[in-house]
N, C-alpha and C. Protein backbone atom coordinates (compact mmCIF):
# COMPACT_ATOMS: atom_id res chain seq x y z
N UNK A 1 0.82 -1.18 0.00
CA UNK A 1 0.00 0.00 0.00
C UNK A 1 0.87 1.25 0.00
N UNK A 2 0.20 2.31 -0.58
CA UNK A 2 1.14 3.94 -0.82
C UNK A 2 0.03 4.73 -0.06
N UNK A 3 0.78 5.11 0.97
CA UNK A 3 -0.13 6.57 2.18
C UNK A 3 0.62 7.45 1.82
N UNK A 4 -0.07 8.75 2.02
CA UNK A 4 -0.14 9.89 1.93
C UNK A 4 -0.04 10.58 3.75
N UNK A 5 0.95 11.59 4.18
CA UNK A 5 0.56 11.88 5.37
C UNK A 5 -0.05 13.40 4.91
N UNK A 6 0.15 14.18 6.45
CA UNK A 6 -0.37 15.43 6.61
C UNK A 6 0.51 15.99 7.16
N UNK A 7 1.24 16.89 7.38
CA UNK A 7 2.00 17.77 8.40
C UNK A 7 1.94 19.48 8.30
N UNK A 8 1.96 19.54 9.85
CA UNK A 8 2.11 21.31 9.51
C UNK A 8 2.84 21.61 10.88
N UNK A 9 3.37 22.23 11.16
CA UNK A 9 4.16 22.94 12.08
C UNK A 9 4.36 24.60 11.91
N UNK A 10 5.11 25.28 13.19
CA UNK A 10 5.06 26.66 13.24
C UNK A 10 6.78 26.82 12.61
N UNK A 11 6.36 27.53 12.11
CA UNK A 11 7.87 27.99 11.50
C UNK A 11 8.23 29.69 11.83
N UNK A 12 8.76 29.84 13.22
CA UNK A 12 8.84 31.01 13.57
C UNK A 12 7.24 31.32 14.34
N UNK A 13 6.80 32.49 13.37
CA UNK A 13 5.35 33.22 13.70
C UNK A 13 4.47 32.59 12.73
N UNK A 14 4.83 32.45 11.69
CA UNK A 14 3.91 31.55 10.40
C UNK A 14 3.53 30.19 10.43
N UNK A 15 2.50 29.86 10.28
CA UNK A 15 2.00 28.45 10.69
C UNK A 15 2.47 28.23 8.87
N UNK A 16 2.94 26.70 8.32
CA UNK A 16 2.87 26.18 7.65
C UNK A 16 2.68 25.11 7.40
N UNK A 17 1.57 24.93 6.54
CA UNK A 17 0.50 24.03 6.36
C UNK A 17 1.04 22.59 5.05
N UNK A 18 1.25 21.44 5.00
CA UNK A 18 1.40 20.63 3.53
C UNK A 18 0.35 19.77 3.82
N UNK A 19 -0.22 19.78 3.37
CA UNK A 19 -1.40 18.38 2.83
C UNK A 19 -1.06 17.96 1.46
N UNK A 20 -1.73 16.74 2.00
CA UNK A 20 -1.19 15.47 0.40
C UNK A 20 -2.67 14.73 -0.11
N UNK A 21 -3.09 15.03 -1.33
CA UNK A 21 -4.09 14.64 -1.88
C UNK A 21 -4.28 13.21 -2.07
N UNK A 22 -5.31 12.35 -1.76
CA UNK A 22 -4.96 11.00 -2.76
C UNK A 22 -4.37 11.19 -3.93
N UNK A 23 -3.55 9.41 -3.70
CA UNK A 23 -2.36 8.94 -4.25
C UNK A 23 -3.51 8.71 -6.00
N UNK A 24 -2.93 9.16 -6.95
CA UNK A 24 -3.25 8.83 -8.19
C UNK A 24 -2.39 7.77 -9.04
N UNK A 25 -2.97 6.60 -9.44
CA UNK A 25 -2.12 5.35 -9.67
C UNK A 25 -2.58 5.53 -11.00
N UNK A 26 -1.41 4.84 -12.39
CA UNK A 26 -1.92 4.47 -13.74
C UNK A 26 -1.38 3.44 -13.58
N UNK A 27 -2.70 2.31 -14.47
CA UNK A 27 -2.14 1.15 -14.70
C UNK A 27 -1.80 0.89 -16.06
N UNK A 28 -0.77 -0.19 -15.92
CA UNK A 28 -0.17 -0.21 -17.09
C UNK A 28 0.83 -1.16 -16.87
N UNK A 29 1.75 -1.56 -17.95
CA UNK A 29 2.84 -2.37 -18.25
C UNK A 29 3.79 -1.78 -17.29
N UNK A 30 3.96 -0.69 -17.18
CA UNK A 30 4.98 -0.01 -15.79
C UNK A 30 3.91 1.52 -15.05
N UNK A 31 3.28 0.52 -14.00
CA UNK A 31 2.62 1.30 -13.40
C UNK A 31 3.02 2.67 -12.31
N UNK A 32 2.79 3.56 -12.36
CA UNK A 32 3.36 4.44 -11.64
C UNK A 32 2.18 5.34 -11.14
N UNK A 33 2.49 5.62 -9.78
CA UNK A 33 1.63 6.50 -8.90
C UNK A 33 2.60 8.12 -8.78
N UNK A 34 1.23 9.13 -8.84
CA UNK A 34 1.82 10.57 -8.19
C UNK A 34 0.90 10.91 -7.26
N UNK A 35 1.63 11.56 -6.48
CA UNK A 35 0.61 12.58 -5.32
C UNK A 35 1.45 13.92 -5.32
N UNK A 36 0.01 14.59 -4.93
CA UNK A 36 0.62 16.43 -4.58
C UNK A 36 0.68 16.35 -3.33
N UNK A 37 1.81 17.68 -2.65
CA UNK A 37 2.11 18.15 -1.79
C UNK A 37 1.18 19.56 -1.75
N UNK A 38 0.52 20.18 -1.15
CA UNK A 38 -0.12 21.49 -1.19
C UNK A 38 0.33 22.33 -0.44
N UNK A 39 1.16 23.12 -0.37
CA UNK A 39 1.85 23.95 0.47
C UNK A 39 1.27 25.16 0.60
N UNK A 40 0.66 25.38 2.28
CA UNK A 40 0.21 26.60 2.31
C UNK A 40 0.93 27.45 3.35
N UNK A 41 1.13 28.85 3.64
CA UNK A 41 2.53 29.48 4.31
C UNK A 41 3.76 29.82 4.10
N UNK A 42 4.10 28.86 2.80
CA UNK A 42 5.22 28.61 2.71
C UNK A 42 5.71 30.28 1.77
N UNK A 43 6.69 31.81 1.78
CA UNK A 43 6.62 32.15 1.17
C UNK A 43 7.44 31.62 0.07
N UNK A 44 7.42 32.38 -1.00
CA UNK A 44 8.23 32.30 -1.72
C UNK A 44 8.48 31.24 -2.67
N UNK A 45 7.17 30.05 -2.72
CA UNK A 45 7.09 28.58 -2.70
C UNK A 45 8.16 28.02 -3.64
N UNK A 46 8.78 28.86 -4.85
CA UNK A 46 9.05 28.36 -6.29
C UNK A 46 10.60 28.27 -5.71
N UNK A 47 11.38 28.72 -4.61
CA UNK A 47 12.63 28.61 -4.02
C UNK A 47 12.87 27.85 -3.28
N UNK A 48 11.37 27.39 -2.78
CA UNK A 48 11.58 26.70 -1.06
C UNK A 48 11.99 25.20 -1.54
N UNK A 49 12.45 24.68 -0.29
CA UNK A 49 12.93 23.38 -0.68
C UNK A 49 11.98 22.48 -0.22
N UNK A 50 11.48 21.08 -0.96
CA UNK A 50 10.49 20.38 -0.50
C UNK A 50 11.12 18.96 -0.79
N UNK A 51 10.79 18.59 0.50
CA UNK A 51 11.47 16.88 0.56
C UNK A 51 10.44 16.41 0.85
N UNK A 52 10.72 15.07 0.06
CA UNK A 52 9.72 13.86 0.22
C UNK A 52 10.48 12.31 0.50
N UNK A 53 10.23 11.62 1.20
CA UNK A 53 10.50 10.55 2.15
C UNK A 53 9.70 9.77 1.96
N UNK A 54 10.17 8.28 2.39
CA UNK A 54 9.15 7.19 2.39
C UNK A 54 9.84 6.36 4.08
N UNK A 55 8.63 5.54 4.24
CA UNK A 55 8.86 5.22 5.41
C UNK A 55 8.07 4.21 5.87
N UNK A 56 9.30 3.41 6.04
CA UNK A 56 8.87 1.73 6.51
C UNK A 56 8.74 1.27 7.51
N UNK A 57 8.46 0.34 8.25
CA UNK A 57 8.06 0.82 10.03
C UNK A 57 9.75 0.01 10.44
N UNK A 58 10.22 -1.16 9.49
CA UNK A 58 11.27 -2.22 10.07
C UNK A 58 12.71 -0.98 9.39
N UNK A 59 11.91 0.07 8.59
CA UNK A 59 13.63 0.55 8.27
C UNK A 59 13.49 2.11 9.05
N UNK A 60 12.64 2.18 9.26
CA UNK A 60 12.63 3.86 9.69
C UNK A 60 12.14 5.00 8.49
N UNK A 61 12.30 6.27 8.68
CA UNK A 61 12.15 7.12 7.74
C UNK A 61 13.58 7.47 6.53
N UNK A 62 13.33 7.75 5.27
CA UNK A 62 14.47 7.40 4.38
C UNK A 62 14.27 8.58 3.57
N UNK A 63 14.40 9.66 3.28
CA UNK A 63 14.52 11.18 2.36
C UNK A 63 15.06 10.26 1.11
N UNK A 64 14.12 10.19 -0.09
CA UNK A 64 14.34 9.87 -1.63
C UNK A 64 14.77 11.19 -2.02
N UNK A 65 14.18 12.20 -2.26
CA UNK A 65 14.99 13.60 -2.60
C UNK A 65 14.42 14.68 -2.26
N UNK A 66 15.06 15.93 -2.83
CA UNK A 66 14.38 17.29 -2.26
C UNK A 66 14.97 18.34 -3.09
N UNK A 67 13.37 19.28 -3.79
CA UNK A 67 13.31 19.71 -4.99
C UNK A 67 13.41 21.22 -4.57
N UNK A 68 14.35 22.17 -4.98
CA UNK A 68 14.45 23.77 -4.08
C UNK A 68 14.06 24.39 -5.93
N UNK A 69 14.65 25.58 -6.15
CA UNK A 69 14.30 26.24 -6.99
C UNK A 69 14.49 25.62 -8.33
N UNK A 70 15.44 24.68 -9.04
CA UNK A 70 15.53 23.81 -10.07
C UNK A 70 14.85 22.42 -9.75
N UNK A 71 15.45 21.60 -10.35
CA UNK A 71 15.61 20.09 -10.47
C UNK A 71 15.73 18.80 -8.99
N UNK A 72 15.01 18.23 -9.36
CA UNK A 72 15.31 17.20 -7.78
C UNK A 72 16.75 16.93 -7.44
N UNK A 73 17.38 17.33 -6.12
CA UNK A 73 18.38 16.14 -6.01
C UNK A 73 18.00 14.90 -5.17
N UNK A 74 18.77 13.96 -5.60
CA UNK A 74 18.65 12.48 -4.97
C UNK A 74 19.48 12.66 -4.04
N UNK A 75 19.27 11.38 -3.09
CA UNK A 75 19.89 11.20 -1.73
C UNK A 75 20.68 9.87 -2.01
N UNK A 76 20.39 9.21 -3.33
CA UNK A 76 20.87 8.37 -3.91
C UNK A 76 20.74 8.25 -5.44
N UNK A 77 21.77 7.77 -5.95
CA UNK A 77 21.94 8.28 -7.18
C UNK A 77 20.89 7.14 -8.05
N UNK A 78 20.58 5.89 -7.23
CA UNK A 78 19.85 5.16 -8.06
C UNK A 78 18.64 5.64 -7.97
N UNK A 79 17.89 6.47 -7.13
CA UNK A 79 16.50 6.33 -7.19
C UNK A 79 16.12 7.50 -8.44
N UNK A 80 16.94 7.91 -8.74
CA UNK A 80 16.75 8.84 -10.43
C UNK A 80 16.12 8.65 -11.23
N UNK A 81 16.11 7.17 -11.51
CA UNK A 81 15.00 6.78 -12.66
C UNK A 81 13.27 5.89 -11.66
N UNK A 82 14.04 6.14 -10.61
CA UNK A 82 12.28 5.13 -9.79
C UNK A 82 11.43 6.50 -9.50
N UNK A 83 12.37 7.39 -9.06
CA UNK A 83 11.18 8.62 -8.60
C UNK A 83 11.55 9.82 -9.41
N UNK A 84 10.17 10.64 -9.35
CA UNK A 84 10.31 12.75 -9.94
C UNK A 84 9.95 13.11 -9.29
N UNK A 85 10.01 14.33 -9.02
CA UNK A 85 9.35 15.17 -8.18
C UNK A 85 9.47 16.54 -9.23
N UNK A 86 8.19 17.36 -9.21
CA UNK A 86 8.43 18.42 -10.01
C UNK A 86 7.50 20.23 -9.37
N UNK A 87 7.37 21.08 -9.40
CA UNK A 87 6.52 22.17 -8.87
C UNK A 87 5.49 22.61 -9.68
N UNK A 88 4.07 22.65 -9.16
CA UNK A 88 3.59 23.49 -10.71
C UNK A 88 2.45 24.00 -9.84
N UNK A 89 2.00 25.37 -10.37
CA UNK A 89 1.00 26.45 -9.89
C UNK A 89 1.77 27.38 -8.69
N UNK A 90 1.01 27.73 -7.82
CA UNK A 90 2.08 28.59 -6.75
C UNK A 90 2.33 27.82 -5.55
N UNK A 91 1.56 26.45 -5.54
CA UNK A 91 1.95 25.99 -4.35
C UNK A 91 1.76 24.34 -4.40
N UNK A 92 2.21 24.01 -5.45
CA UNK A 92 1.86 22.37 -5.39
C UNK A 92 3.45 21.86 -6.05
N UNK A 93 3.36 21.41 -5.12
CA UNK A 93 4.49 19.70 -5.65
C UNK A 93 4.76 18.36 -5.51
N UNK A 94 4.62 17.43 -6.95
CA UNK A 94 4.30 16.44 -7.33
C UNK A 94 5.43 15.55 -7.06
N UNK A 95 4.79 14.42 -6.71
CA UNK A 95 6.25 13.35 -6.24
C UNK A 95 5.35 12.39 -7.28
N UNK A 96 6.61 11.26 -7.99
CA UNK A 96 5.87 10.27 -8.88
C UNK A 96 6.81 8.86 -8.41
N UNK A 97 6.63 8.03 -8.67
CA UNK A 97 7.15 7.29 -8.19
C UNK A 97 6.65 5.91 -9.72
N UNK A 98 7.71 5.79 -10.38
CA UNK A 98 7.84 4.50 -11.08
C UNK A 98 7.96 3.48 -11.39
N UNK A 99 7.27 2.44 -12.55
CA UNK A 99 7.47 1.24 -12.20
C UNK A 99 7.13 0.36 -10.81
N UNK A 100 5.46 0.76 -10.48
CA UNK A 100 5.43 -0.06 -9.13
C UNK A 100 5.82 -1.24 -8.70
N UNK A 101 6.19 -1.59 -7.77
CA UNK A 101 5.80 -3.33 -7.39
C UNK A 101 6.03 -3.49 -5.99
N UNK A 102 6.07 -4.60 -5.36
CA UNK A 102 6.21 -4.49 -3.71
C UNK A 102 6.93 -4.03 -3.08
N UNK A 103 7.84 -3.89 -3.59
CA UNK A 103 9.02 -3.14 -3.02
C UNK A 103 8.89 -1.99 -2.88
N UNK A 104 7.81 -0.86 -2.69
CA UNK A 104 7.60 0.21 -3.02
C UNK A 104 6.34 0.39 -1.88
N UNK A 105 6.47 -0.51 -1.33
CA UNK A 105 4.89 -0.41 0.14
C UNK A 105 5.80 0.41 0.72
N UNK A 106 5.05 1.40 1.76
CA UNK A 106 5.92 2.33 3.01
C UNK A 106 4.69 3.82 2.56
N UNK A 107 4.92 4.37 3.58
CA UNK A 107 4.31 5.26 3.84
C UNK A 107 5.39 6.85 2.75
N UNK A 108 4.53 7.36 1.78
CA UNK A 108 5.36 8.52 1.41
C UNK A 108 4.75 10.34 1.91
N UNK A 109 5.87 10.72 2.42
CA UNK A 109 5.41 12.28 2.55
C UNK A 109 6.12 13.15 1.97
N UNK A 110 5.64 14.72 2.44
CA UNK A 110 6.44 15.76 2.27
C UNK A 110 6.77 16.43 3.16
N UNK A 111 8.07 16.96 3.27
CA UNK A 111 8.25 17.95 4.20
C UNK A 111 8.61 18.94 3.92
N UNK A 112 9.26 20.28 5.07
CA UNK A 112 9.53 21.51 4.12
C UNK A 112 10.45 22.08 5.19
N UNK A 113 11.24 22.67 5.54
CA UNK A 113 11.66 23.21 6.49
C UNK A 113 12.65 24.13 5.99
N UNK A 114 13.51 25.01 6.78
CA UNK A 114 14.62 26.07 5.93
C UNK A 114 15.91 25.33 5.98
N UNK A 115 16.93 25.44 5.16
CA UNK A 115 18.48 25.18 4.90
C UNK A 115 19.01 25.98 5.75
């Protein structure tokens, strides 16, 4: 199974808000699921940095990558072709995740915090 969490915390005086929409799956010969991140608070959204994680209860929590004003970086160089992550409108960002199969159960989120 692929969950979606919720988180928000105070950042300073500004409350900031991410909610995660249901997970949208295509089926197919290489099935792949995306979900949005909805970032509300956050200024500046198109700079900010947004990490997304998956998390297994026997391995702990694991950061796949985290997308700031360009391109995702990985936390590992293989997960490049399994996951994207991309920004679009003023406050949404998309994590995709490729090629499903079991190996891919764990809980995925987003987070956001400052560098």
């Amino acid at each position: 199974y692929l969950f979606c969490f919720l988180s928000s915390f105070l950042d300073g005086q500004a409350q900031v808000l991410l909610k995660q929409r249901e997970v949208s799956i295509t089926r197919g010969p290489k099935t792949s699921a995306s979900m949005d991140c909805i970032a509300e608070g956050i200024p500046n959204f198109w700079s900010a940095f947004i990490h997304w994680y998956r998390y297994v209860p026997s391995r702990g929590p694991e950061r796949i990558l985290y997308i700031g004003p360009s391109t995702a970086s990985y936390d590992d160089n293989s997960f490049s072709n399994k996951y994207s992550s991309s920004k679009k409108d003023t406050n949404v960002c998309t994590f995709t995740i490729n090629d499903i199969n079991s190996n891919d159960e764990g809980t995925y989120y987003c987070a956001y915090w400052h560098f």
